[in-house]
PDB file of N, CA and C in Angstrom:
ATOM      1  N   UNK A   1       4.866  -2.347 -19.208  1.00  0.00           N
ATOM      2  CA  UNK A   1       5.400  -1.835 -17.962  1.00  0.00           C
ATOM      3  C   UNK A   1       5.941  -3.037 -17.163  1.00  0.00           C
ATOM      4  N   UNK A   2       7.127  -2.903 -16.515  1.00  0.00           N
ATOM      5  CA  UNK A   2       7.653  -4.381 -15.773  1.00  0.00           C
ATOM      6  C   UNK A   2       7.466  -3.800 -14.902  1.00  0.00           C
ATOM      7  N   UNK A   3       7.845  -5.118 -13.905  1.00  0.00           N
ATOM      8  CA  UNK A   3       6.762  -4.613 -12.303  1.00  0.00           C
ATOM      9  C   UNK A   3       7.888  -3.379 -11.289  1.00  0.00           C
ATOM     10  N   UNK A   4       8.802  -3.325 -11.701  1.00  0.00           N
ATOM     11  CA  UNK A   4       9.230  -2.321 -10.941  1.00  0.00           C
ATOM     12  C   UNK A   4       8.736  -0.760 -11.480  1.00  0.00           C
ATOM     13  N   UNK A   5       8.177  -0.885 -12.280  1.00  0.00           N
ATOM     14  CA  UNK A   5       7.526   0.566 -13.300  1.00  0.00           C
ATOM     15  C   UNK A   5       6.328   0.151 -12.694  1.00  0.00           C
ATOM     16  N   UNK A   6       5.354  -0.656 -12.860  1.00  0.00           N
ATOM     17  CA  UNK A   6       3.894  -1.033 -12.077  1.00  0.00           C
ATOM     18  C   UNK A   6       4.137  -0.343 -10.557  1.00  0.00           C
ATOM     19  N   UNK A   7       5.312  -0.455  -9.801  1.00  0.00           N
ATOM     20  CA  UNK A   7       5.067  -0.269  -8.060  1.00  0.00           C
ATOM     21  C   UNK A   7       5.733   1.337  -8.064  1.00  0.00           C
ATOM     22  N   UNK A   8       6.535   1.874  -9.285  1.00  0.00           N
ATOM     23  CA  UNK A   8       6.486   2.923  -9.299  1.00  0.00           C
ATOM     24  C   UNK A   8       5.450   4.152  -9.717  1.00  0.00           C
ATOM     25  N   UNK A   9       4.034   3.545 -10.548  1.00  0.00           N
ATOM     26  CA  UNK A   9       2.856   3.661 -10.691  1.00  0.00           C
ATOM     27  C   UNK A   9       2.428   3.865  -9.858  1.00  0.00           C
ATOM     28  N   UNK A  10       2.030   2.585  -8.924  1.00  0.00           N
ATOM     29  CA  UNK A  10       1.528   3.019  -7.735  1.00  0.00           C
ATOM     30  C   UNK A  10       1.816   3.792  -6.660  1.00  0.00           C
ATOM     31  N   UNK A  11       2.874   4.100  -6.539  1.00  0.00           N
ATOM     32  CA  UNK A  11       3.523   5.451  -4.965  1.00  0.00           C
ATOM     33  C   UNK A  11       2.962   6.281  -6.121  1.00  0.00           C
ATOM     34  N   UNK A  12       2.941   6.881  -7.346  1.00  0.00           N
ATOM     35  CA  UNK A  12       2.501   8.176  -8.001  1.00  0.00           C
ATOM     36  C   UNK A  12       0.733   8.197  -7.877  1.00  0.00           C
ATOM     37  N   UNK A  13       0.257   7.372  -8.394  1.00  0.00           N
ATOM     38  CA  UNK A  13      -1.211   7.364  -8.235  1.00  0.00           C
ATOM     39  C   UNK A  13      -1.218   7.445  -6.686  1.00  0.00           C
ATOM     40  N   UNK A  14      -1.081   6.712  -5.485  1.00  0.00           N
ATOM     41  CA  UNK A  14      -1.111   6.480  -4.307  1.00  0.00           C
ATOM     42  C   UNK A  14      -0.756   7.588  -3.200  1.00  0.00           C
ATOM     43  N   UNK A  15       0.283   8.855  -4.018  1.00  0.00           N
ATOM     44  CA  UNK A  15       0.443  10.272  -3.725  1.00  0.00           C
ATOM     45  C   UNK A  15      -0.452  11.256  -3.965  1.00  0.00           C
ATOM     46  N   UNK A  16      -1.115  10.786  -5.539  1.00  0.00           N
ATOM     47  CA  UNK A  16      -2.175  11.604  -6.149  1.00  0.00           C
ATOM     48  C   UNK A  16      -3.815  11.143  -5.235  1.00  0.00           C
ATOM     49  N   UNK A  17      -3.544  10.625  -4.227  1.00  0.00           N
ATOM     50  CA  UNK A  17      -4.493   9.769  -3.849  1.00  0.00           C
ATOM     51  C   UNK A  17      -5.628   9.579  -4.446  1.00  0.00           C
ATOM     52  N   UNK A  18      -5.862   8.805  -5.744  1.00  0.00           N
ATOM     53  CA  UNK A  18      -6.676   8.163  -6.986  1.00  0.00           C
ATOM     54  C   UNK A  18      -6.927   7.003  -6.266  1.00  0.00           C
ATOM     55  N   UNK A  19      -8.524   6.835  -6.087  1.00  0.00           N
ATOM     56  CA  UNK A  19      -8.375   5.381  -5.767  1.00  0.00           C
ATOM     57  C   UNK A  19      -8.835   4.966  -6.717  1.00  0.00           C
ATOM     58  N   UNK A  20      -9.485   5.775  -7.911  1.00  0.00           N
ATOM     59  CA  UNK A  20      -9.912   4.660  -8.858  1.00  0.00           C
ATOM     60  C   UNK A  20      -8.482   3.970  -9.687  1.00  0.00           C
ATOM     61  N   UNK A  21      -7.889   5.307  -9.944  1.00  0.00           N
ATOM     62  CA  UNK A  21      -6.210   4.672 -10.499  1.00  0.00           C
ATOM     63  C   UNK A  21      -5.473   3.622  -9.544  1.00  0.00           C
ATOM     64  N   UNK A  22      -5.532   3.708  -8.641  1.00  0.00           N
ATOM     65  CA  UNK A  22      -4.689   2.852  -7.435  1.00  0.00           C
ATOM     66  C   UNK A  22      -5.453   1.497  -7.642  1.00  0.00           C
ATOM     67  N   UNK A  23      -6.737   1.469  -7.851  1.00  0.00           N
ATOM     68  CA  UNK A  23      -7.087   0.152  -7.816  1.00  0.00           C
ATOM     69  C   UNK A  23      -7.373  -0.629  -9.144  1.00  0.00           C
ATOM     70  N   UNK A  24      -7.336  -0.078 -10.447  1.00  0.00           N
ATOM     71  CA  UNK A  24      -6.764  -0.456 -11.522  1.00  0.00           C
ATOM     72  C   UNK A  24      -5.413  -1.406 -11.735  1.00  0.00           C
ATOM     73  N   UNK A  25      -4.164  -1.240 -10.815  1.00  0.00           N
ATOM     74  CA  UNK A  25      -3.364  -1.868 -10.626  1.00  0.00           C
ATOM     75  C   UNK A  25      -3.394  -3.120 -10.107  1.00  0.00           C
ATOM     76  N   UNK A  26      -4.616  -3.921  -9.312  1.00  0.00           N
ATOM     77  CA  UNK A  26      -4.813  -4.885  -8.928  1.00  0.00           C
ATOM     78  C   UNK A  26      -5.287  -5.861  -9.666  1.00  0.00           C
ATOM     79  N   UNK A  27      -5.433  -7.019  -9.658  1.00  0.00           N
ATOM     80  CA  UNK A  27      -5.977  -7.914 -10.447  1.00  0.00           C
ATOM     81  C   UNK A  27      -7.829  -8.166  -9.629  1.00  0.00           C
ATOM     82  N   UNK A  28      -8.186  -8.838  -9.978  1.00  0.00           N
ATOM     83  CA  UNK A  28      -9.566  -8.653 -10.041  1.00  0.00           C
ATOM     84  C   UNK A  28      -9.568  -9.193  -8.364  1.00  0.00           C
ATOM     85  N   UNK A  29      -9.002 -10.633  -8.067  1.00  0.00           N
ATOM     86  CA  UNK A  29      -9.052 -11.445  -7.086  1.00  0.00           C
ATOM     87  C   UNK A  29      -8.133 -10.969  -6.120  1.00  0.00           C
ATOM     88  N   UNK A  30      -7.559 -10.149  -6.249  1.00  0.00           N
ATOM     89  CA  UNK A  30      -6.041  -9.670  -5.647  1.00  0.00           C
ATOM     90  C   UNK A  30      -6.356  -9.684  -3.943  1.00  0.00           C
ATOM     91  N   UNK A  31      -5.554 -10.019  -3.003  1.00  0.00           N
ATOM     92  CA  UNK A  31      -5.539  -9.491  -1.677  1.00  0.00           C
ATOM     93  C   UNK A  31      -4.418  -8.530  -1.309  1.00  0.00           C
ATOM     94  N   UNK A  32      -4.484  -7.778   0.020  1.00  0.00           N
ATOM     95  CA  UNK A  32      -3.924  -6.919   0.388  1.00  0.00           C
ATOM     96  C   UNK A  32      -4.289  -7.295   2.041  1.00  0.00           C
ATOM     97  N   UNK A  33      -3.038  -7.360   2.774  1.00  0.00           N
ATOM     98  CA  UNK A  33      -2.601  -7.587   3.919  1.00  0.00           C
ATOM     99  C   UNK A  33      -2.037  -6.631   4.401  1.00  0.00           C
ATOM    100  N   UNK A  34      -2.647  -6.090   5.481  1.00  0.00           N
ATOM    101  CA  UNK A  34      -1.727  -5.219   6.076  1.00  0.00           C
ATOM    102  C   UNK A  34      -1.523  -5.835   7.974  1.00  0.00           C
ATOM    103  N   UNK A  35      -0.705  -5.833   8.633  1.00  0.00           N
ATOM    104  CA  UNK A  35      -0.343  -6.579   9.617  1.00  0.00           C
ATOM    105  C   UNK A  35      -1.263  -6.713  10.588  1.00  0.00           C
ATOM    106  N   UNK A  36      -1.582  -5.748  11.089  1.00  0.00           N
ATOM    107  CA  UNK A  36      -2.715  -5.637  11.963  1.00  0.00           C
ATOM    108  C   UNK A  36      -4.060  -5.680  11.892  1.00  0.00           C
ATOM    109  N   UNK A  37      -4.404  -6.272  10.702  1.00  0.00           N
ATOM    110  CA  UNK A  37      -5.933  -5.838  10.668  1.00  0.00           C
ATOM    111  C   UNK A  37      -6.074  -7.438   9.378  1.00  0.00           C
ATOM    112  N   UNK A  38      -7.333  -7.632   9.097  1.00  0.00           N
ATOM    113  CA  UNK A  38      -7.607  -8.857   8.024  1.00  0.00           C
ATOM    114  C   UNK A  38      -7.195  -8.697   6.965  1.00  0.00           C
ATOM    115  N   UNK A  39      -6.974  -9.511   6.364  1.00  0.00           N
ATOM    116  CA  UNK A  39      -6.619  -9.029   4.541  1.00  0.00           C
ATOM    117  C   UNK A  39      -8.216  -8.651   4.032  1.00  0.00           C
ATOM    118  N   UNK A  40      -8.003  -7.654   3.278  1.00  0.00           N
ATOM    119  CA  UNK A  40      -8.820  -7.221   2.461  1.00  0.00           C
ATOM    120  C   UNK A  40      -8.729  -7.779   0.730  1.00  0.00           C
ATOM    121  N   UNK A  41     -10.422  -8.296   0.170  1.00  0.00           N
ATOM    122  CA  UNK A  41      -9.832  -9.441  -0.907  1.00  0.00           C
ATOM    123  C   UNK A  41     -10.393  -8.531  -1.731  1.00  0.00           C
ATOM    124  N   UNK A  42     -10.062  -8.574  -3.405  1.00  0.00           N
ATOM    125  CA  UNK A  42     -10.822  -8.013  -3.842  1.00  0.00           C
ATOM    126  C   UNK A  42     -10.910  -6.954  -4.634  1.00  0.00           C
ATOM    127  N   UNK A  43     -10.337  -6.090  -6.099  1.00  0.00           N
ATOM    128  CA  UNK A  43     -10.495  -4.856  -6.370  1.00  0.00           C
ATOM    129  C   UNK A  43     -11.061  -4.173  -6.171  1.00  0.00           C
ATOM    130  N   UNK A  44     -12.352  -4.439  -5.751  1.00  0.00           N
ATOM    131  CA  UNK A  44     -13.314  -3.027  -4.906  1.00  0.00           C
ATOM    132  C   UNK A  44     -13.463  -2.739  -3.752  1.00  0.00           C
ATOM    133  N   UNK A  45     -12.882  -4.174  -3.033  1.00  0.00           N
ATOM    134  CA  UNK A  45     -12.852  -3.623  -1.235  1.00  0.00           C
ATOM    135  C   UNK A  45     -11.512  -3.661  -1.564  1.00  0.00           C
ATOM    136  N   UNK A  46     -10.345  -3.494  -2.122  1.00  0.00           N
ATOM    137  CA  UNK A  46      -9.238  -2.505  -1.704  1.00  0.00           C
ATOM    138  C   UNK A  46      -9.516  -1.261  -1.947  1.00  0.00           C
ATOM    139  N   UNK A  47     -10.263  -0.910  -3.087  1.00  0.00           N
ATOM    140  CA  UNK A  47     -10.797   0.574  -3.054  1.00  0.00           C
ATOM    141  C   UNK A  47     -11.262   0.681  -2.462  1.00  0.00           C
ATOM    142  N   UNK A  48     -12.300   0.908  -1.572  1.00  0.00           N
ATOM    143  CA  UNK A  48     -12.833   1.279  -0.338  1.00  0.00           C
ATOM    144  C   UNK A  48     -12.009   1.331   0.600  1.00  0.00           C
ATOM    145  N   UNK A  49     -11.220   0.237   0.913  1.00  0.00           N
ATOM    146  CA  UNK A  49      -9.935   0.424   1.532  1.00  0.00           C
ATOM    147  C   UNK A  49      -8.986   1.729   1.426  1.00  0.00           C
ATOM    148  N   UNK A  50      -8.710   2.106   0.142  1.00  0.00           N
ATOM    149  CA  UNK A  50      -8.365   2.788   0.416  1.00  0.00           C
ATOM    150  C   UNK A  50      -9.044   4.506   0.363  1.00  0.00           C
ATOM    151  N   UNK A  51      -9.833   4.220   0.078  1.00  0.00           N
ATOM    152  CA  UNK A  51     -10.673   5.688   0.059  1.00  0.00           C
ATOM    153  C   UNK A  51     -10.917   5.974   1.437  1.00  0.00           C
ATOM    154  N   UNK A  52     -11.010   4.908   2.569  1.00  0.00           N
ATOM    155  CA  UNK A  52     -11.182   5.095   4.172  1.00  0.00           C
ATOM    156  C   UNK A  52      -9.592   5.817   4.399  1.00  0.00           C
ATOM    157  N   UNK A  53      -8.763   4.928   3.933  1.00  0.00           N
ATOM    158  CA  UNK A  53      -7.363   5.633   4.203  1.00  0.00           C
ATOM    159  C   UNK A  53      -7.230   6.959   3.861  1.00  0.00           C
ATOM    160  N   UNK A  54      -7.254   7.141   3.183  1.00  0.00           N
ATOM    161  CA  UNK A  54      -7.244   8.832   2.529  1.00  0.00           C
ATOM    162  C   UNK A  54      -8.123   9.585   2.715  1.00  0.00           C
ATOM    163  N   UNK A  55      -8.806   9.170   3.093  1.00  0.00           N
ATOM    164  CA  UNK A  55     -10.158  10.226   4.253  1.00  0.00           C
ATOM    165  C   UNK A  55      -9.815  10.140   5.694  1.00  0.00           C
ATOM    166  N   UNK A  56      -8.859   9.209   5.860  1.00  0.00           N
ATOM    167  CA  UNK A  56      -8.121   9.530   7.754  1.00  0.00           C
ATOM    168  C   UNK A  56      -7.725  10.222   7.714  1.00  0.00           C
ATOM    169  N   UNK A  57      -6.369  10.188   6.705  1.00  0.00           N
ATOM    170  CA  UNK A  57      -5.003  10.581   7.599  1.00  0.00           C
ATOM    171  C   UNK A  57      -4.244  11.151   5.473  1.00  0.00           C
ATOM    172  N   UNK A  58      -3.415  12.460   5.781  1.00  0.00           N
ATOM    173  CA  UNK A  58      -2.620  12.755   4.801  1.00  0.00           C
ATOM    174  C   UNK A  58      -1.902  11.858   4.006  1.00  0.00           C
ATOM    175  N   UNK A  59      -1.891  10.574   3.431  1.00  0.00           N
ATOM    176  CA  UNK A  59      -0.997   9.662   3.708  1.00  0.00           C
ATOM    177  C   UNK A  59      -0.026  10.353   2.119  1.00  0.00           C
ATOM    178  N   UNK A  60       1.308  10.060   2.272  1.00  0.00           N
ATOM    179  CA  UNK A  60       2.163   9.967   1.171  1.00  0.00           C
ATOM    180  C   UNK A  60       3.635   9.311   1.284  1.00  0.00           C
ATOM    181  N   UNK A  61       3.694   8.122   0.370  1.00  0.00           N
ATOM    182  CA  UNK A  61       4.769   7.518   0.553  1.00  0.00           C
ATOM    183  C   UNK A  61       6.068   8.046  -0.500  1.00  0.00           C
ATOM    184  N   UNK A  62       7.295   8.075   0.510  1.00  0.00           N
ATOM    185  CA  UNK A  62       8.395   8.080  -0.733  1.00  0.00           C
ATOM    186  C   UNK A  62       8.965   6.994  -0.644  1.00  0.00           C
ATOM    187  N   UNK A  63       9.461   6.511  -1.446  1.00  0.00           N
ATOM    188  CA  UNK A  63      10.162   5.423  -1.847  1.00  0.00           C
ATOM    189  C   UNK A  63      11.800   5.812  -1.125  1.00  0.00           C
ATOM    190  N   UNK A  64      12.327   4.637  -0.253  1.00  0.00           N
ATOM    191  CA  UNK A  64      13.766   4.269   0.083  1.00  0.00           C
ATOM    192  C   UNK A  64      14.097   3.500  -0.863  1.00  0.00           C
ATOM    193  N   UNK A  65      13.559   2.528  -0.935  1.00  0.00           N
ATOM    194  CA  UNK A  65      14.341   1.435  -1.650  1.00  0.00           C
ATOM    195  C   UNK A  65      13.092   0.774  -2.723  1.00  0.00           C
ATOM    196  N   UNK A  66      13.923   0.320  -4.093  1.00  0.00           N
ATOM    197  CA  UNK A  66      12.989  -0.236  -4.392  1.00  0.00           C
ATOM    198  C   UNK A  66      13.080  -1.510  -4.705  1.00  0.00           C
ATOM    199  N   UNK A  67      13.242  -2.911  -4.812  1.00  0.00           N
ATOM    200  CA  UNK A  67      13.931  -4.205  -4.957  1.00  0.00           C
ATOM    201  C   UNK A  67      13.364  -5.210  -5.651  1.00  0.00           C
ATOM    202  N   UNK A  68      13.492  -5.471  -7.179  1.00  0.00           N
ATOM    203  CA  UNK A  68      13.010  -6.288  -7.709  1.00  0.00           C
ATOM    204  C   UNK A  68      13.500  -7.367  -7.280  1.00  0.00           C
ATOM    205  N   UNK A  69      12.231  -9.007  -7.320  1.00  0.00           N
ATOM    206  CA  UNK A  69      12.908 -10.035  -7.070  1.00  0.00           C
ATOM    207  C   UNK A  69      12.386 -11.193  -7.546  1.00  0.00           C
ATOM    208  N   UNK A  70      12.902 -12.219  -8.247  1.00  0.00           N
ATOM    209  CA  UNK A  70      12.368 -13.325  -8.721  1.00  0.00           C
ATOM    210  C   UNK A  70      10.802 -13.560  -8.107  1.00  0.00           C
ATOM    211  N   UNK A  71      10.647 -14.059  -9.367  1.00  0.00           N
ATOM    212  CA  UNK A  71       8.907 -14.704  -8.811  1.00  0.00           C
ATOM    213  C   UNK A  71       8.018 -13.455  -8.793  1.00  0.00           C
ATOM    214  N   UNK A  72       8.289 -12.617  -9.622  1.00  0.00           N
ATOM    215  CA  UNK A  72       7.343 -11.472 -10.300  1.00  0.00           C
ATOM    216  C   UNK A  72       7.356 -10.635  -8.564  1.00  0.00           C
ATOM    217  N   UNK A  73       7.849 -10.566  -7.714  1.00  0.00           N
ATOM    218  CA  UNK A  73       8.088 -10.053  -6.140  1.00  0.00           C
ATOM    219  C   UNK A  73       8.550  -8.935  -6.592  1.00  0.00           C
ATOM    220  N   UNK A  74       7.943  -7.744  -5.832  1.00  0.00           N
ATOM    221  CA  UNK A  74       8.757  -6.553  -5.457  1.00  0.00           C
ATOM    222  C   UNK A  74       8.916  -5.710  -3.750  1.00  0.00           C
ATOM    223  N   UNK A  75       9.726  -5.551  -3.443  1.00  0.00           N
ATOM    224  CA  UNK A  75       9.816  -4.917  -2.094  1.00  0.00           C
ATOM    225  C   UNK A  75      10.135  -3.674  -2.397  1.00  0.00           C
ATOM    226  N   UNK A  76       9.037  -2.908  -1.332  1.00  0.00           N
ATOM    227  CA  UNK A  76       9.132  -1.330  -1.358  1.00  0.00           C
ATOM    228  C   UNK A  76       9.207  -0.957   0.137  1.00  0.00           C
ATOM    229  N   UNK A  77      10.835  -0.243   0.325  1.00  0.00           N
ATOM    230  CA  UNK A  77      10.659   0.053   1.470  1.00  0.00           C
ATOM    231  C   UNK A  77      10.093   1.820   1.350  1.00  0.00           C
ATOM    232  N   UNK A  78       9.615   2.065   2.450  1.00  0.00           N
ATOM    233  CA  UNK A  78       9.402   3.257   2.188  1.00  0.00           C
ATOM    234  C   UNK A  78       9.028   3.797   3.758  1.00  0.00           C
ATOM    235  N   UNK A  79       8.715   5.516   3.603  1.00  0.00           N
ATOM    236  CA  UNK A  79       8.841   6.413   4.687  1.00  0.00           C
ATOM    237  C   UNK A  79       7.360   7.150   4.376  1.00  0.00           C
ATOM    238  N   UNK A  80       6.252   8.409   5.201  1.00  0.00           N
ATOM    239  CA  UNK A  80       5.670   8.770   4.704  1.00  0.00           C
ATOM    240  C   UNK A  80       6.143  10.169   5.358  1.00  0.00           C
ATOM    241  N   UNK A  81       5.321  11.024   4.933  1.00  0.00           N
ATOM    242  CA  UNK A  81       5.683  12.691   5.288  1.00  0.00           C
ATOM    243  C   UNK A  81       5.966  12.796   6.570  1.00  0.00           C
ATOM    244  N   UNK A  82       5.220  11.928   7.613  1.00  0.00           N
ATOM    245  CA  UNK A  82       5.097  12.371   9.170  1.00  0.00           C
ATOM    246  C   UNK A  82       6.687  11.596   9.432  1.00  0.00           C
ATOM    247  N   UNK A  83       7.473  11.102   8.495  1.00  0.00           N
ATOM    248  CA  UNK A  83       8.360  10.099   9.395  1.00  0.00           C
ATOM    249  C   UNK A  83       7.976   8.324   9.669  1.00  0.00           C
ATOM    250  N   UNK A  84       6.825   8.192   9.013  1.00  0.00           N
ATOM    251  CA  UNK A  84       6.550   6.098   9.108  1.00  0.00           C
ATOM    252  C   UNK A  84       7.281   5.898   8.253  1.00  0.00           C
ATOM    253  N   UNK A  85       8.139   4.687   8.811  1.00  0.00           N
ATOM    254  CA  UNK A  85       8.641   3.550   7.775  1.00  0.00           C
ATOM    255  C   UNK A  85       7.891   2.789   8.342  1.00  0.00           C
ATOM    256  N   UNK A  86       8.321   2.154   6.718  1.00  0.00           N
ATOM    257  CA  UNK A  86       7.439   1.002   6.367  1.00  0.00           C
ATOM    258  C   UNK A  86       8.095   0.012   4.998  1.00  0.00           C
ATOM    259  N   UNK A  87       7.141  -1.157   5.088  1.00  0.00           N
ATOM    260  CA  UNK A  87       7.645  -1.875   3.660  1.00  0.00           C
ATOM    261  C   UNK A  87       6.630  -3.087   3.468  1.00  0.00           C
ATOM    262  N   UNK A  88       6.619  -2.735   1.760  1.00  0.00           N
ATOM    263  CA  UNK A  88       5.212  -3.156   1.334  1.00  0.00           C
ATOM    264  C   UNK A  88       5.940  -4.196   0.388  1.00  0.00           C
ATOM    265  N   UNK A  89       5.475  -5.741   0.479  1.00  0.00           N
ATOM    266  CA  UNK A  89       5.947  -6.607  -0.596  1.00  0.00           C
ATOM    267  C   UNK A  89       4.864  -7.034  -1.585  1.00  0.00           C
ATOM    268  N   UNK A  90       5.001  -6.804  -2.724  1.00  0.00           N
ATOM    269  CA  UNK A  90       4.314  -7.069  -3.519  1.00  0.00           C
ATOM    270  C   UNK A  90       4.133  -8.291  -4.556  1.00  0.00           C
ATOM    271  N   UNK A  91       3.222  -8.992  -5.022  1.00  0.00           N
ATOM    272  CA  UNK A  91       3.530 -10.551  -5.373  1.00  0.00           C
ATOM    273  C   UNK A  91       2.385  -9.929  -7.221  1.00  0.00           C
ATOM    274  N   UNK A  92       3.077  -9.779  -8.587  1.00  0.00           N
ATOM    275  CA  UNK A  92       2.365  -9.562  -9.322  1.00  0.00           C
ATOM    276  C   UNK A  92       2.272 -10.602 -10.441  1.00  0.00           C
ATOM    277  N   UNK A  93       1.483 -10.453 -11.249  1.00  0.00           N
ATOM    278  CA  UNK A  93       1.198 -11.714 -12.186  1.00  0.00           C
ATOM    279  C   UNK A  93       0.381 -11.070 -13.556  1.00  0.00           C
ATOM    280  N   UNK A  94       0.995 -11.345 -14.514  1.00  0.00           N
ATOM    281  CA  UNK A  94       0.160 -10.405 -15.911  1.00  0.00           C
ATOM    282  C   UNK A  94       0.080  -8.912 -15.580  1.00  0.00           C
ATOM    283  N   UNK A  95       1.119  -8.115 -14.864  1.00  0.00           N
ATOM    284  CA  UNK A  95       1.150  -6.787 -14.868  1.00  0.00           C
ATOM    285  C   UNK A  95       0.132  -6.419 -14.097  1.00  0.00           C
ATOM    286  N   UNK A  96      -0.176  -6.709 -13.009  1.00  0.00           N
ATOM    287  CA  UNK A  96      -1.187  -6.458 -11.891  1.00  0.00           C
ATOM    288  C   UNK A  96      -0.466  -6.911 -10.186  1.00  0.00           C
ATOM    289  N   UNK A  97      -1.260  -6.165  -9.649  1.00  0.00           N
ATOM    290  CA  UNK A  97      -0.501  -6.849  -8.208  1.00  0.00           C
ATOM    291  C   UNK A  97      -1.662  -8.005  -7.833  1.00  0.00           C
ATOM    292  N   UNK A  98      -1.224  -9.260  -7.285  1.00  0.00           N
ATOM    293  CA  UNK A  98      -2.101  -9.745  -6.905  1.00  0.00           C
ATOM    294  C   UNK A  98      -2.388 -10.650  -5.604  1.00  0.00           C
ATOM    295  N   UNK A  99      -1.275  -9.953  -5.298  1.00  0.00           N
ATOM    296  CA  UNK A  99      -1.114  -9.403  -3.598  1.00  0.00           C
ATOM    297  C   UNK A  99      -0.260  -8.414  -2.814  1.00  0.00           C
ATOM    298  N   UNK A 100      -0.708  -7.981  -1.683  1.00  0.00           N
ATOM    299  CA  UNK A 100       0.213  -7.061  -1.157  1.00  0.00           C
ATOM    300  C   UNK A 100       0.047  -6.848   0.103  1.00  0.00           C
ATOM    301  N   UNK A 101       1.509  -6.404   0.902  1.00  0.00           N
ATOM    302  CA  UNK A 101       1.567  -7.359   2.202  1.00  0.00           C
ATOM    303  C   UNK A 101       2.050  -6.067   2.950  1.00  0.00           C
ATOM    304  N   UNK A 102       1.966  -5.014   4.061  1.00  0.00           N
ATOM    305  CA  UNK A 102       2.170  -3.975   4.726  1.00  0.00           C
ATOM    306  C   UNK A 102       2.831  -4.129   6.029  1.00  0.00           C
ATOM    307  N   UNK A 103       3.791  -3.726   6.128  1.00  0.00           N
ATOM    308  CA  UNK A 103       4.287  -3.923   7.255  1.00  0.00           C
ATOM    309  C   UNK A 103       4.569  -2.362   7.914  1.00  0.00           C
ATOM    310  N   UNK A 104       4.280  -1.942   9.194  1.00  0.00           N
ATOM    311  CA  UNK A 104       4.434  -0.559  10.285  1.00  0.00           C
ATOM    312  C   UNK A 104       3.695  -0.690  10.764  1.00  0.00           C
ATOM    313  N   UNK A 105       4.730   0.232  12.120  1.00  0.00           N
ATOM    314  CA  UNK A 105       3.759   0.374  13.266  1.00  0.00           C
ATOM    315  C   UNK A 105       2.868   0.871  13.549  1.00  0.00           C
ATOM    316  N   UNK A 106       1.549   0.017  13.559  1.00  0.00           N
ATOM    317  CA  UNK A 106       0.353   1.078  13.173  1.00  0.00           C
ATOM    318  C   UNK A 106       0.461   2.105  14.391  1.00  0.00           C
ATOM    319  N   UNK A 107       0.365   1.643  15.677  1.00  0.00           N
ATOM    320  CA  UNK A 107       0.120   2.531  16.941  1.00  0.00           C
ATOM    321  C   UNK A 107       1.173   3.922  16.379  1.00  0.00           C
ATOM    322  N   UNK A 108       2.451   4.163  16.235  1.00  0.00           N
ATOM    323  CA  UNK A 108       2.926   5.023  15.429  1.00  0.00           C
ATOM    324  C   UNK A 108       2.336   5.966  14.009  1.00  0.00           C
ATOM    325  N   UNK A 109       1.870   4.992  13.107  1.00  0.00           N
ATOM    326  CA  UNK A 109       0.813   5.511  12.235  1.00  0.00           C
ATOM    327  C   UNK A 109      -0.412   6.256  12.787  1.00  0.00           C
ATOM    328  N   UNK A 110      -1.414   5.794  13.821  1.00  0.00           N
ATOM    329  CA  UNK A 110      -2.261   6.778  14.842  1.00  0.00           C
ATOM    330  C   UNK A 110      -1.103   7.918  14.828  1.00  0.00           C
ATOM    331  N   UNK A 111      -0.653   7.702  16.356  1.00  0.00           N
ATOM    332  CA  UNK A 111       0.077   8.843  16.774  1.00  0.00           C
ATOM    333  C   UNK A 111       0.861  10.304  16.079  1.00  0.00           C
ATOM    334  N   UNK A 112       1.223   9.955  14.423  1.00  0.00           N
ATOM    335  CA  UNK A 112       1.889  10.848  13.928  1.00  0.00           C
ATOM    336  C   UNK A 112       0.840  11.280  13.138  1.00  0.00           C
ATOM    337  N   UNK A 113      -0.037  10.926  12.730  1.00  0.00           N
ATOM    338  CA  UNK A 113      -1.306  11.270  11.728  1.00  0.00           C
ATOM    339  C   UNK A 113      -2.236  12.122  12.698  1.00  0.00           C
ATOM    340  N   UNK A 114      -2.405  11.749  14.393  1.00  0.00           N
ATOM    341  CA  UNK A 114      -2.875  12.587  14.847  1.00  0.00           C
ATOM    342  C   UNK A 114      -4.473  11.996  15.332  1.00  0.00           C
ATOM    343  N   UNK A 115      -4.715  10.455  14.867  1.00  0.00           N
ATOM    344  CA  UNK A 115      -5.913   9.652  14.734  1.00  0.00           C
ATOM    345  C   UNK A 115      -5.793   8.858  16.467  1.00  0.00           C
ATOM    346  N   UNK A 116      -7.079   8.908  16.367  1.00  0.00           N
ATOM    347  CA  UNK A 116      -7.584   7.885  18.028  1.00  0.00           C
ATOM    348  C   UNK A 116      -6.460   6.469  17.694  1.00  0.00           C
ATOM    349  N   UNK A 117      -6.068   6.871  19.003  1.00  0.00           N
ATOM    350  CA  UNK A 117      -5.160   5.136  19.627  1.00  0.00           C
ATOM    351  C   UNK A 117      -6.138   4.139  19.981  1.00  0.00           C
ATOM    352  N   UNK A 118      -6.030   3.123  20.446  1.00  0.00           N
ATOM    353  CA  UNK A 118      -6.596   1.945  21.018  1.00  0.00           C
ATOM    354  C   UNK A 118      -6.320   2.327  22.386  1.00  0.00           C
ATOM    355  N   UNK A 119      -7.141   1.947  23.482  1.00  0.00           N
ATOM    356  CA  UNK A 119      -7.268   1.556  24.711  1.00  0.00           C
ATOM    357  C   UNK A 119      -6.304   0.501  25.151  1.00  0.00           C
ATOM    358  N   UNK A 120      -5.605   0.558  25.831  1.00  0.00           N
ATOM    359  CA  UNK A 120      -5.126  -0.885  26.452  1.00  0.00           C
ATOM    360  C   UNK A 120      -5.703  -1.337  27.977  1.00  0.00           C
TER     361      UNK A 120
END
């Protein structure tokens, strides 16, 4: 599988919301960054990671764009059902991701999912 088939793996598992499949795709040491919050290190605390996610909020991404790029890199822009864009860059190595980097507005992500805002 080349890595643009690997990140098309993942939006299918990641729709099917599998976290054991979703986190198969990672490498053992892998991190995952998402903007607002710490990186999470780790194949099993991204699963947990994401099993919290998918016990919030409906989540499902479609793919806009998909952009292979030197240095085993892939960029995924993407949208989810409620209307979030977003775009996820991915850094893989031996057919695994072994990092991944999230970019949206979370306060938007609350608001359209329907989840508690922050206080200001």
């Amino acid at each position: 599988m080349n890595q643009d088939e690997l990140i098309q793996r993942w939006v299918k598992v990641f729709n099917e919301r599998d976290v054991a499949a979703c986190s198969t795709l990672y490498a053992e040491g892998a991190s995952l960054h998402v903007a607002f919050a710490p990186p999470v290190e780790g194949r099993a605390a991204i699963a947990e990671m994401f099993a919290a996610y998918f016990a919030a909020a409906p989540l499902h991404c479609l793919i806009k764009h998909l952009y292979g790029a030197e240095g085993g890199r892939v960029i995924l822009e993407w949208e989810d059902a409620v209307g979030l864009l977003g775009v996820n860059i991915y850094e893989i190595e031996d057919g695994l991701i072994i990092r991944q980097r999230n970019y949206f507005d979370q306060l938007s992500f609350l608001r359209l999912n329907g989840l508690p805002t922050p206080s200001l």
